[in-house]
PDB file of N, CA and C in Angstrom:
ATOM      1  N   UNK A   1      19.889  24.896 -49.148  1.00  0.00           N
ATOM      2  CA  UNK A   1      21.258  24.548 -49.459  1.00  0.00           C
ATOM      3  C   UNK A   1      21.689  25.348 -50.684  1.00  0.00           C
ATOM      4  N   UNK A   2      22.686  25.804 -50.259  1.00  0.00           N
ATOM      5  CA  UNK A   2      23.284  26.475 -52.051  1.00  0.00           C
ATOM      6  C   UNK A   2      24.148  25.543 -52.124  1.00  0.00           C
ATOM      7  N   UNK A   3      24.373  25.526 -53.776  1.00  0.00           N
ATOM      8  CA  UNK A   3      25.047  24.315 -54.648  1.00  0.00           C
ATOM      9  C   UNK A   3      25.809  25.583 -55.345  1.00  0.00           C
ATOM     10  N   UNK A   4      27.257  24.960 -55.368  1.00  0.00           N
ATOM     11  CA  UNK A   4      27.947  25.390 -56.585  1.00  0.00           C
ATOM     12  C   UNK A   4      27.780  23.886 -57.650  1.00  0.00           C
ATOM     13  N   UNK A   5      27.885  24.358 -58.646  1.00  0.00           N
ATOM     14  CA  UNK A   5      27.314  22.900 -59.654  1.00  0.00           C
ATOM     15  C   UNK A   5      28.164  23.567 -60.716  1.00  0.00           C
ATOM     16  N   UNK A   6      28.351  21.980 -61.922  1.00  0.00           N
ATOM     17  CA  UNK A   6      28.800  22.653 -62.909  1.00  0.00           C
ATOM     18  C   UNK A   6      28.072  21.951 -64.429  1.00  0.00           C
ATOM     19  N   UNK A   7      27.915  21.989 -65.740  1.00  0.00           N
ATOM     20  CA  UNK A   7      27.350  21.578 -66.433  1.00  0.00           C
ATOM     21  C   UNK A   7      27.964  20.099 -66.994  1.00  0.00           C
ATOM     22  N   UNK A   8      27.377  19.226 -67.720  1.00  0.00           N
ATOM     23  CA  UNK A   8      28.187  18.222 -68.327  1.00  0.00           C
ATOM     24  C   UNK A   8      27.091  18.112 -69.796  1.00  0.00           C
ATOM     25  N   UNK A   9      26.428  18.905 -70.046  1.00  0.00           N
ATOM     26  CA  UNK A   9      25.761  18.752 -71.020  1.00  0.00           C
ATOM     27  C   UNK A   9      26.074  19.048 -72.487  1.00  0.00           C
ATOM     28  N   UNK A  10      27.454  18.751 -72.552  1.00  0.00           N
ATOM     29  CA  UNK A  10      28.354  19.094 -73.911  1.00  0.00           C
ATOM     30  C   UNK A  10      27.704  18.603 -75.012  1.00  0.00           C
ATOM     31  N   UNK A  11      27.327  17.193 -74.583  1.00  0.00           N
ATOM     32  CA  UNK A  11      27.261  16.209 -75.636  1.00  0.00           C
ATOM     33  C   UNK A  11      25.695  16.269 -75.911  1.00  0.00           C
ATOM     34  N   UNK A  12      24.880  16.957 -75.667  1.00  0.00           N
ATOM     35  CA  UNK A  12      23.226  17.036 -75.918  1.00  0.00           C
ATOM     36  C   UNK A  12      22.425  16.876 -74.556  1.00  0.00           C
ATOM     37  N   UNK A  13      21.627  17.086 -74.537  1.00  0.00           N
ATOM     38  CA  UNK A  13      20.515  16.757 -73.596  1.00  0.00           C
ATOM     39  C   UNK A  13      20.148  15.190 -72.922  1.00  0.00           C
ATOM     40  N   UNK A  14      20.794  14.487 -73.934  1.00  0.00           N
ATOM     41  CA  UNK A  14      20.861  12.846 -73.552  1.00  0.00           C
ATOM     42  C   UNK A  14      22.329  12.366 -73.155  1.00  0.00           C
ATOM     43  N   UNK A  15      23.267  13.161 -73.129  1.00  0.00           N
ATOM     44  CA  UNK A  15      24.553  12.045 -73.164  1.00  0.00           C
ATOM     45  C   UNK A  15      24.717  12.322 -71.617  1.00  0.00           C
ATOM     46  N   UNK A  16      25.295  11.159 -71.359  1.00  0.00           N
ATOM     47  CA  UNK A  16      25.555  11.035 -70.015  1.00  0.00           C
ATOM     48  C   UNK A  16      27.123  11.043 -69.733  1.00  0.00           C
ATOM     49  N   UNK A  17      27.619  11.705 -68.426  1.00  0.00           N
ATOM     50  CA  UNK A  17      28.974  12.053 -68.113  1.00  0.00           C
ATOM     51  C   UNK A  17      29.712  10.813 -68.349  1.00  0.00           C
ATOM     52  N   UNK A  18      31.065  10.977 -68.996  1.00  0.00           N
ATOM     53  CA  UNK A  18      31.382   9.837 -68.685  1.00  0.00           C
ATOM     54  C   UNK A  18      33.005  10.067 -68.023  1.00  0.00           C
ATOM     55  N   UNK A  19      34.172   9.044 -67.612  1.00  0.00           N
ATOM     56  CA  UNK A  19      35.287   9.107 -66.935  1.00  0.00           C
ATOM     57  C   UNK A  19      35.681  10.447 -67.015  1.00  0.00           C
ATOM     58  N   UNK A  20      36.098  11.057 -68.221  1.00  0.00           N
ATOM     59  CA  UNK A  20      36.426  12.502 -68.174  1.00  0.00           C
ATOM     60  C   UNK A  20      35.946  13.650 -67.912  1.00  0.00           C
ATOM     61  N   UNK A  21      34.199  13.233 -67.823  1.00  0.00           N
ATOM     62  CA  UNK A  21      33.725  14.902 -67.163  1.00  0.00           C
ATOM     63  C   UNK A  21      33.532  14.476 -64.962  1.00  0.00           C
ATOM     64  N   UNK A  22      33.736  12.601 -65.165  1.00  0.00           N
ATOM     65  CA  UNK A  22      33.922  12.847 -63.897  1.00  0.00           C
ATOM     66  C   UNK A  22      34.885  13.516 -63.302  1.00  0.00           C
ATOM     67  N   UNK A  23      36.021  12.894 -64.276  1.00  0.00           N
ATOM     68  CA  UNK A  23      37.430  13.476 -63.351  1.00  0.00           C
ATOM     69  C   UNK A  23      37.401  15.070 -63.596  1.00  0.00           C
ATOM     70  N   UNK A  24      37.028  15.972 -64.629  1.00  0.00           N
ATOM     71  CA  UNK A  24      37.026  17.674 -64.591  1.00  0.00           C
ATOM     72  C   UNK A  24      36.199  17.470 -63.658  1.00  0.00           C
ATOM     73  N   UNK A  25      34.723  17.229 -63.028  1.00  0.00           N
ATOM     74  CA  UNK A  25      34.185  17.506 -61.786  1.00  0.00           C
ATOM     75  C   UNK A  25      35.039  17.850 -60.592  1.00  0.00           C
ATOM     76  N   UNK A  26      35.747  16.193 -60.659  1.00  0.00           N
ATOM     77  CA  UNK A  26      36.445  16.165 -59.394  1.00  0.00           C
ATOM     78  C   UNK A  26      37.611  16.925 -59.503  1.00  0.00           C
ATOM     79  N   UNK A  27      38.439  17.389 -60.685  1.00  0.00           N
ATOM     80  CA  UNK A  27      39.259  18.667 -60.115  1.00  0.00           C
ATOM     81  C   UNK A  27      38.675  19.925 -59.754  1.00  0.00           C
ATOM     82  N   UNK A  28      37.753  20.244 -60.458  1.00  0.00           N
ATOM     83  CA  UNK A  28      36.582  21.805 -60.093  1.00  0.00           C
ATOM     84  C   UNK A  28      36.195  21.595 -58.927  1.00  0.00           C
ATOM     85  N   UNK A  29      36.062  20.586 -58.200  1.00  0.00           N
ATOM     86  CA  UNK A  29      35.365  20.131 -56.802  1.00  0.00           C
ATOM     87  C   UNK A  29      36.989  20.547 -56.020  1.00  0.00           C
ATOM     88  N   UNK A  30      38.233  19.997 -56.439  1.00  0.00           N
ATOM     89  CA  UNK A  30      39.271  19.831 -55.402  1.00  0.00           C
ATOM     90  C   UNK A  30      39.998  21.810 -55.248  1.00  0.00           C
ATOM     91  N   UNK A  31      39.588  22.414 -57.160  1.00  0.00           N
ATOM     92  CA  UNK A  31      39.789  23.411 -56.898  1.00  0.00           C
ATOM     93  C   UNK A  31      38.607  24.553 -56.561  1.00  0.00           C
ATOM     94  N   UNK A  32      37.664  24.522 -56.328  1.00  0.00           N
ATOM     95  CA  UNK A  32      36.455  25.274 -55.571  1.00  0.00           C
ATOM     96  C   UNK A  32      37.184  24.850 -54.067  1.00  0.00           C
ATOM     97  N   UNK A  33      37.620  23.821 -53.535  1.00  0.00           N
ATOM     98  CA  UNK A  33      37.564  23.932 -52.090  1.00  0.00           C
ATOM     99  C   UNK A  33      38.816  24.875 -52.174  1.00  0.00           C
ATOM    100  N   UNK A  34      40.118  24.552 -52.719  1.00  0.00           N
ATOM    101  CA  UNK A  34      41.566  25.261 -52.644  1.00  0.00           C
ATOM    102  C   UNK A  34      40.911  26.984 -52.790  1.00  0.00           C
ATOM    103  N   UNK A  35      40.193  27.127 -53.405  1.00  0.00           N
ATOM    104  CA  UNK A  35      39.565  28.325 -53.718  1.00  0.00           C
ATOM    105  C   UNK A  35      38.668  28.771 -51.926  1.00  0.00           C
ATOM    106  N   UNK A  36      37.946  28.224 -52.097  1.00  0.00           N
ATOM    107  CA  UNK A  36      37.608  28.597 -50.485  1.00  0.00           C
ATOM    108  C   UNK A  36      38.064  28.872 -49.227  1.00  0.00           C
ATOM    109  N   UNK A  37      39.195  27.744 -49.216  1.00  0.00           N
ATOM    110  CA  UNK A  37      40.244  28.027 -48.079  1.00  0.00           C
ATOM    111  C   UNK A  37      40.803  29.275 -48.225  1.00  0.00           C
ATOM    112  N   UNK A  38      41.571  29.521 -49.090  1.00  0.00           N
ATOM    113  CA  UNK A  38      41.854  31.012 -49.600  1.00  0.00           C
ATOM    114  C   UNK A  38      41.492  32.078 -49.275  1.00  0.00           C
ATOM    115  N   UNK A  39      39.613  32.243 -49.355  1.00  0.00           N
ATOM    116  CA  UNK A  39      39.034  32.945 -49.215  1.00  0.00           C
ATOM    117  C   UNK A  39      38.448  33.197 -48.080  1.00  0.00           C
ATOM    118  N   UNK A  40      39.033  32.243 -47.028  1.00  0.00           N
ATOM    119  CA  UNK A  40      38.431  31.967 -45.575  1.00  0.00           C
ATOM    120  C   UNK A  40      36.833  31.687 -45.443  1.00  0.00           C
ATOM    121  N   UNK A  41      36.258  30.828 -46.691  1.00  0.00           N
ATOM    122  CA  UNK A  41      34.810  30.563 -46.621  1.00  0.00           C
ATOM    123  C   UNK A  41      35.013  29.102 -46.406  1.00  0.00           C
ATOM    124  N   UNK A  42      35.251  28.828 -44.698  1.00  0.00           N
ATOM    125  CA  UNK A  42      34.815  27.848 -43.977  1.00  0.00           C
ATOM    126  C   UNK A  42      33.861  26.818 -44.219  1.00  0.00           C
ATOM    127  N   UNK A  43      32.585  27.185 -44.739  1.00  0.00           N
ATOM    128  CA  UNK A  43      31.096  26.306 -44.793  1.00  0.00           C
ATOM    129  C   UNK A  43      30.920  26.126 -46.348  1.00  0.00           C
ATOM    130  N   UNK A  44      31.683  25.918 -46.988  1.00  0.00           N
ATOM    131  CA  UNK A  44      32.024  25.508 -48.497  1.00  0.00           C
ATOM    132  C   UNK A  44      32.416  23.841 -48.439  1.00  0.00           C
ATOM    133  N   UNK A  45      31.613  23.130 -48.744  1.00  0.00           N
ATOM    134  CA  UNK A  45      31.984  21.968 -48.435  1.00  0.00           C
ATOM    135  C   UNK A  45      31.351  20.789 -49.743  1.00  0.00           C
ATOM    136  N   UNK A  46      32.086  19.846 -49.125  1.00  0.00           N
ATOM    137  CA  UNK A  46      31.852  18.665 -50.508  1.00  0.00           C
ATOM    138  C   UNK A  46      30.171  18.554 -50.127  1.00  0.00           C
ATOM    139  N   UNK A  47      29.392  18.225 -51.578  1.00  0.00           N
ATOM    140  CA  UNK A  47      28.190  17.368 -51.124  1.00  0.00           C
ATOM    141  C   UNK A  47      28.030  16.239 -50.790  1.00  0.00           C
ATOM    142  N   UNK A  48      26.749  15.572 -50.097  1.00  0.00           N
ATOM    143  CA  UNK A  48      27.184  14.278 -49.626  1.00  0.00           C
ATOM    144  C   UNK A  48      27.287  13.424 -50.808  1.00  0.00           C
ATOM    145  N   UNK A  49      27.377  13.274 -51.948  1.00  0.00           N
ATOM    146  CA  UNK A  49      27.112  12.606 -53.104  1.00  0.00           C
ATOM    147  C   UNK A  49      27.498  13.527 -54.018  1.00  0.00           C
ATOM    148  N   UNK A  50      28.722  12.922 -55.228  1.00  0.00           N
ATOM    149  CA  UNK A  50      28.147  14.030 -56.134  1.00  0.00           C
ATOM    150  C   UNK A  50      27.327  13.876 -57.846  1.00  0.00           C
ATOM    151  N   UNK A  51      26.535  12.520 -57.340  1.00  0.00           N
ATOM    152  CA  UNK A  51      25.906  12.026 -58.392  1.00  0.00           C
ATOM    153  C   UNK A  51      26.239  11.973 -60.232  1.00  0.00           C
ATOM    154  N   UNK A  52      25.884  11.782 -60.769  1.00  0.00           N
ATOM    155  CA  UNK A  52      25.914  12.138 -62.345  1.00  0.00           C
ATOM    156  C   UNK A  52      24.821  12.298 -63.431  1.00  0.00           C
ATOM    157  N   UNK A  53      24.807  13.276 -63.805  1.00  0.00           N
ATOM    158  CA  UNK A  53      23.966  13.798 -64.267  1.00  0.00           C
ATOM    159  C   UNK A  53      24.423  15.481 -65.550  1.00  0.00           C
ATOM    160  N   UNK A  54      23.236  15.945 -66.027  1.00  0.00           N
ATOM    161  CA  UNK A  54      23.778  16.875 -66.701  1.00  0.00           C
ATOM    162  C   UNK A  54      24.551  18.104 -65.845  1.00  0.00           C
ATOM    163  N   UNK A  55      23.683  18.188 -64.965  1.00  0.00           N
ATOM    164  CA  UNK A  55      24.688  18.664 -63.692  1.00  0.00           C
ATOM    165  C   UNK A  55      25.198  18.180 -62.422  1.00  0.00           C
ATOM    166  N   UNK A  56      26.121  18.803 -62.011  1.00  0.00           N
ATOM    167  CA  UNK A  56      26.867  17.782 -61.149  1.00  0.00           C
ATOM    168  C   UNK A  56      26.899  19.163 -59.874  1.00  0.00           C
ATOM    169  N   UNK A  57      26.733  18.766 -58.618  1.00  0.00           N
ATOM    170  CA  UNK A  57      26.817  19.404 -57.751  1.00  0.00           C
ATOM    171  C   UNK A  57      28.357  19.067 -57.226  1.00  0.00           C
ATOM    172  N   UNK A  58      28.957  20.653 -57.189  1.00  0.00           N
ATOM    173  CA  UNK A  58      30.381  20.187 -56.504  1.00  0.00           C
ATOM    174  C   UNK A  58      30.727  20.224 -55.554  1.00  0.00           C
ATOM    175  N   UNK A  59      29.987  21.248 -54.359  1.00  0.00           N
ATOM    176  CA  UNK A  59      30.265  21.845 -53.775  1.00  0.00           C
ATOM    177  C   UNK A  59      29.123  22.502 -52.960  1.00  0.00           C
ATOM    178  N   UNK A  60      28.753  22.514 -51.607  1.00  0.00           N
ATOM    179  CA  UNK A  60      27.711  23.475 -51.021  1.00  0.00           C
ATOM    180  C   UNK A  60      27.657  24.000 -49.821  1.00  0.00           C
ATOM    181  N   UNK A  61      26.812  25.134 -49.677  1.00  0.00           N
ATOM    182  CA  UNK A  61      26.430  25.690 -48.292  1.00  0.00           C
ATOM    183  C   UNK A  61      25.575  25.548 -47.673  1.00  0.00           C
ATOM    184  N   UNK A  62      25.630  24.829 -46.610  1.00  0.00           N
ATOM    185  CA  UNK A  62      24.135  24.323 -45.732  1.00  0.00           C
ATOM    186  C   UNK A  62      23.849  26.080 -45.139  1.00  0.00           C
ATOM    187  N   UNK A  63      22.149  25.981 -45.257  1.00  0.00           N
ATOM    188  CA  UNK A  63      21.326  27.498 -45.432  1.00  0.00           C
ATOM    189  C   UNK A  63      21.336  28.116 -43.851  1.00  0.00           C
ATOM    190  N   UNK A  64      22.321  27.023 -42.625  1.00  0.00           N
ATOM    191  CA  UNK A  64      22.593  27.784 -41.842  1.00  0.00           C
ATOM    192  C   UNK A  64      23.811  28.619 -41.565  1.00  0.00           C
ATOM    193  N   UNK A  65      24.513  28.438 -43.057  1.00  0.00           N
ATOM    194  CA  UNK A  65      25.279  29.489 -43.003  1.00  0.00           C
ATOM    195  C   UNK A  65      25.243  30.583 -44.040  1.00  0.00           C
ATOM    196  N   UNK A  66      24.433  30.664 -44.286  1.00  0.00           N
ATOM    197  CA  UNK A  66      24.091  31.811 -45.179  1.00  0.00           C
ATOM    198  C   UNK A  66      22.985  32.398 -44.927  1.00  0.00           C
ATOM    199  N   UNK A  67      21.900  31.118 -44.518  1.00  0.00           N
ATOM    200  CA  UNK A  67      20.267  31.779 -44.364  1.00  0.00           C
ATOM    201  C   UNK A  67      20.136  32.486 -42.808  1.00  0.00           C
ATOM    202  N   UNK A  68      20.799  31.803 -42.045  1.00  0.00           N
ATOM    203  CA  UNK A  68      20.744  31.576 -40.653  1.00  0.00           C
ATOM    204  C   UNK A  68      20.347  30.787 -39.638  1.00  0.00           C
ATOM    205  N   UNK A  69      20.221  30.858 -38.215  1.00  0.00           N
ATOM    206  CA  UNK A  69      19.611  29.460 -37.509  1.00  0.00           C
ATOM    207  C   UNK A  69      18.368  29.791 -37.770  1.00  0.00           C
ATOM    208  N   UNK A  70      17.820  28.267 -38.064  1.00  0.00           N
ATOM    209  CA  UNK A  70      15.929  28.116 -38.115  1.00  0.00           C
ATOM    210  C   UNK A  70      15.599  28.707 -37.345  1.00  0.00           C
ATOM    211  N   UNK A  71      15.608  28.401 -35.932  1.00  0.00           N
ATOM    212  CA  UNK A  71      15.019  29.281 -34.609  1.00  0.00           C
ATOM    213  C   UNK A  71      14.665  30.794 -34.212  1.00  0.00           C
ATOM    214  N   UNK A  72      15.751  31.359 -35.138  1.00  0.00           N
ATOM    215  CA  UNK A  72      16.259  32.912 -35.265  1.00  0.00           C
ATOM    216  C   UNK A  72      15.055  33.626 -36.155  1.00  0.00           C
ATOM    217  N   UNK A  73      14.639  34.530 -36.422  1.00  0.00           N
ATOM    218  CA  UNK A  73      14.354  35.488 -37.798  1.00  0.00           C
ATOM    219  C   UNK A  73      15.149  35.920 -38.739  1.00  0.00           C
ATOM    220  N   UNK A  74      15.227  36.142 -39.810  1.00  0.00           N
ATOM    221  CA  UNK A  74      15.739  36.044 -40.970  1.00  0.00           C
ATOM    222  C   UNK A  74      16.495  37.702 -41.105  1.00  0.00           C
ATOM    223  N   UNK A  75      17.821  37.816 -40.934  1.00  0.00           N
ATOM    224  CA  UNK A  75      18.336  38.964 -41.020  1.00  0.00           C
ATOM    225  C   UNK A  75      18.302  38.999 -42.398  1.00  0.00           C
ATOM    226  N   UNK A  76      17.292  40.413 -43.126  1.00  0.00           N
ATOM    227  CA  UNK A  76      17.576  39.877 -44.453  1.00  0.00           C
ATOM    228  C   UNK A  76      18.977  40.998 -45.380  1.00  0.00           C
ATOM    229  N   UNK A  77      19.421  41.781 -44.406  1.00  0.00           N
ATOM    230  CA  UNK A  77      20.588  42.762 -44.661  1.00  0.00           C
ATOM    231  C   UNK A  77      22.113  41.522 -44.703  1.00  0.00           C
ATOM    232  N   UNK A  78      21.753  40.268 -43.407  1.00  0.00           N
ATOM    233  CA  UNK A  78      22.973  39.621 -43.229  1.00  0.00           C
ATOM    234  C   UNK A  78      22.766  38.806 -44.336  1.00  0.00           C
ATOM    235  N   UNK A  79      21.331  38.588 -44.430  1.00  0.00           N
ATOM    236  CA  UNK A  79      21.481  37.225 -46.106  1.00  0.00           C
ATOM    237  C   UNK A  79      22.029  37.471 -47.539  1.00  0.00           C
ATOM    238  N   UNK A  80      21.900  38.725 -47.679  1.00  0.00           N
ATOM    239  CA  UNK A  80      21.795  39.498 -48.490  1.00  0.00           C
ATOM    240  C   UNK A  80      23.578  39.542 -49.143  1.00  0.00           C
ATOM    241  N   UNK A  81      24.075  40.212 -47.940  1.00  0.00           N
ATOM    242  CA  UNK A  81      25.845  40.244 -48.181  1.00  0.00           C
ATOM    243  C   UNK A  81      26.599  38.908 -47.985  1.00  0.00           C
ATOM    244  N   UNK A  82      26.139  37.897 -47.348  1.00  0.00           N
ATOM    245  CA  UNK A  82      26.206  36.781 -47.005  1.00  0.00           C
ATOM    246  C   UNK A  82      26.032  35.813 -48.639  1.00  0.00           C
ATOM    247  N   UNK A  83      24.569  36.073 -49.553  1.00  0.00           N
ATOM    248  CA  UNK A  83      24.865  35.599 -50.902  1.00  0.00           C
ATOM    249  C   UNK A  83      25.440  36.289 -51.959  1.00  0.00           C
ATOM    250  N   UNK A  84      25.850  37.761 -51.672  1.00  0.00           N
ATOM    251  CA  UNK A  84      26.608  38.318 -52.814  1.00  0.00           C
ATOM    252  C   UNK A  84      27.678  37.990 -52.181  1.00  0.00           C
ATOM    253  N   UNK A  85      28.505  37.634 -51.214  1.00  0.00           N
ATOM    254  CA  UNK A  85      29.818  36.811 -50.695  1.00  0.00           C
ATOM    255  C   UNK A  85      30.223  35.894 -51.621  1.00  0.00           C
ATOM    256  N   UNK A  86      29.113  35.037 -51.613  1.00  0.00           N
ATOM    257  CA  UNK A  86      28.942  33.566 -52.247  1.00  0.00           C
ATOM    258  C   UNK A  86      28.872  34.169 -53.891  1.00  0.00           C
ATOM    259  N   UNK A  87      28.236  34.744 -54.356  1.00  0.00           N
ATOM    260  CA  UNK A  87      28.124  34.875 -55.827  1.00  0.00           C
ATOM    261  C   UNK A  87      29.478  35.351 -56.269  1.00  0.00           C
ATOM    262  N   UNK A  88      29.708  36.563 -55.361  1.00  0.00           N
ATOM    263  CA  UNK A  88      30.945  36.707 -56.374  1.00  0.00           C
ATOM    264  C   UNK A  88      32.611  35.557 -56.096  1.00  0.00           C
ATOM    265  N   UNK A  89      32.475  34.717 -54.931  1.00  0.00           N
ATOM    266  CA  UNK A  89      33.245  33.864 -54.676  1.00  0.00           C
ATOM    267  C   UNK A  89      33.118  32.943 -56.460  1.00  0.00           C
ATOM    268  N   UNK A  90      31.739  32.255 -56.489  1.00  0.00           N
ATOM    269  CA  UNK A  90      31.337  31.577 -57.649  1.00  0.00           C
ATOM    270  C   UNK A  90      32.329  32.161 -58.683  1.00  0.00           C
ATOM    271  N   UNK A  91      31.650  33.516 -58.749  1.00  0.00           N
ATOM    272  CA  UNK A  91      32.389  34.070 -60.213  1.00  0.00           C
ATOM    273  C   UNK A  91      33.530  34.083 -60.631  1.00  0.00           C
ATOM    274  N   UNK A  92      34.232  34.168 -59.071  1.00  0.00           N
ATOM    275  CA  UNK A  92      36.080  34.437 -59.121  1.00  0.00           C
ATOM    276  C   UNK A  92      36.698  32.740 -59.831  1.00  0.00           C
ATOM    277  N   UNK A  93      35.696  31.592 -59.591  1.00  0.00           N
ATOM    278  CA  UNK A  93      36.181  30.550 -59.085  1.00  0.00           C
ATOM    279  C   UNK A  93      35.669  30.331 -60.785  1.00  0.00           C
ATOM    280  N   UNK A  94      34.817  30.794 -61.239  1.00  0.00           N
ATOM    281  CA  UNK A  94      34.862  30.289 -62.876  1.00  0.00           C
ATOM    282  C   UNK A  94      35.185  31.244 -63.946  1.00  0.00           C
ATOM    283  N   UNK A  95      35.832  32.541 -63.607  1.00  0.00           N
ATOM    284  CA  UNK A  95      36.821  33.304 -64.127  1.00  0.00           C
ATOM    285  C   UNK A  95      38.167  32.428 -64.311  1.00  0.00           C
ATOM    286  N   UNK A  96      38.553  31.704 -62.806  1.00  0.00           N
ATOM    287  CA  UNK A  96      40.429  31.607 -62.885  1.00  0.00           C
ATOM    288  C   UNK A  96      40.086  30.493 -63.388  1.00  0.00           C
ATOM    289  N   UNK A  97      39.360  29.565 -63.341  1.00  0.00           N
ATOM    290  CA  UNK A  97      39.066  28.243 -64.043  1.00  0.00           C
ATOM    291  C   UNK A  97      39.396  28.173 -65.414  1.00  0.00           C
ATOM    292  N   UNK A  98      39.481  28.681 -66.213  1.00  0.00           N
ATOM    293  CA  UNK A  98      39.678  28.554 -67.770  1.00  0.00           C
ATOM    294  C   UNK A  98      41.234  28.958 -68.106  1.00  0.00           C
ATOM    295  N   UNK A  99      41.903  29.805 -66.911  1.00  0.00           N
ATOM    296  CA  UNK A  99      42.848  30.303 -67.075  1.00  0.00           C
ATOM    297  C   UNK A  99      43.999  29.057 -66.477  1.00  0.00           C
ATOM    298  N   UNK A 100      43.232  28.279 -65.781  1.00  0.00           N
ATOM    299  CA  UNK A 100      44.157  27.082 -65.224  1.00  0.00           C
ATOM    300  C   UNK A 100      44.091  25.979 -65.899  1.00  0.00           C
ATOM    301  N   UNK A 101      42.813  25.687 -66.703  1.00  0.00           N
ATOM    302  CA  UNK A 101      42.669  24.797 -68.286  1.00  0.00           C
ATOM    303  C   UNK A 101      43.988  24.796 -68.662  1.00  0.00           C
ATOM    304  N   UNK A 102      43.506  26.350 -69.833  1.00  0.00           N
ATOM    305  CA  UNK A 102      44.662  26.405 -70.500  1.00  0.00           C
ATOM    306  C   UNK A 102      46.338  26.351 -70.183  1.00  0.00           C
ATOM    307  N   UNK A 103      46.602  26.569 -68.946  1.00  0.00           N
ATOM    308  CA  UNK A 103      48.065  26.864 -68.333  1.00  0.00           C
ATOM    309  C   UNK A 103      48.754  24.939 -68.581  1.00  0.00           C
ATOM    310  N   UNK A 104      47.214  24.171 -68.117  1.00  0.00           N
ATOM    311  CA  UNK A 104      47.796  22.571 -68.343  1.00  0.00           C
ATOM    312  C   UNK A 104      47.895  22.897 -67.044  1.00  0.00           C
ATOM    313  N   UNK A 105      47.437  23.332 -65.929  1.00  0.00           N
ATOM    314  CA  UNK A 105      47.365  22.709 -64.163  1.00  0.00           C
ATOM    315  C   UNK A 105      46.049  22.173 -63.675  1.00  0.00           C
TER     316      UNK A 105
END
């Protein structure tokens, strides 16, 4: 499974998330998907849970769409462009992120 995740460990190694890094989760979660649609990356999806913790999973790709079907052999040319897809999607998505902070959206 790939995880897009994000940190909540502002407050030290012990503090635990509280109402406000849930709710930034859950907008980074509502804008990673608005971000995906966009990008026509279909298999970007909520996790089943998104627990709390120092990190928070927002977002993921089940590894048959990136890794391929179990049954199959491992194209490793298709995995390959398939996770630099995904990485630089990530990057775009915590580049415009700070820029939509500050704007107040």
């Amino acid at each position: 499974m790939l995880c897009i995740k994000i940190s909540t460990n502002e407050g030290g190694p012990d503090a635990r998330p509280d109402d406000y890094i849930r709710e930034t989760r859950n907008e980074y979660y509502r804008f990673v998907m608005q971000k995906a649609k966009e990008a026509g990356l279909n298999h970007v999806h909520k996790p089943a849970r998104f627990g709390s913790g120092k990190y928070m999973t927002v977002a993921v790709v089940k590894p048959e769409h990136w890794l391929g079907a179990p049954d199959q052999p491992v194209n490793f040319d298709e995995v390959k462009q398939k996770l630099n897809t995904f990485n630089a999607f990530v990057k775009n998505c915590a580049a415009d992120w700070p820029a939509l902070v500050e704007a107040g959206k």
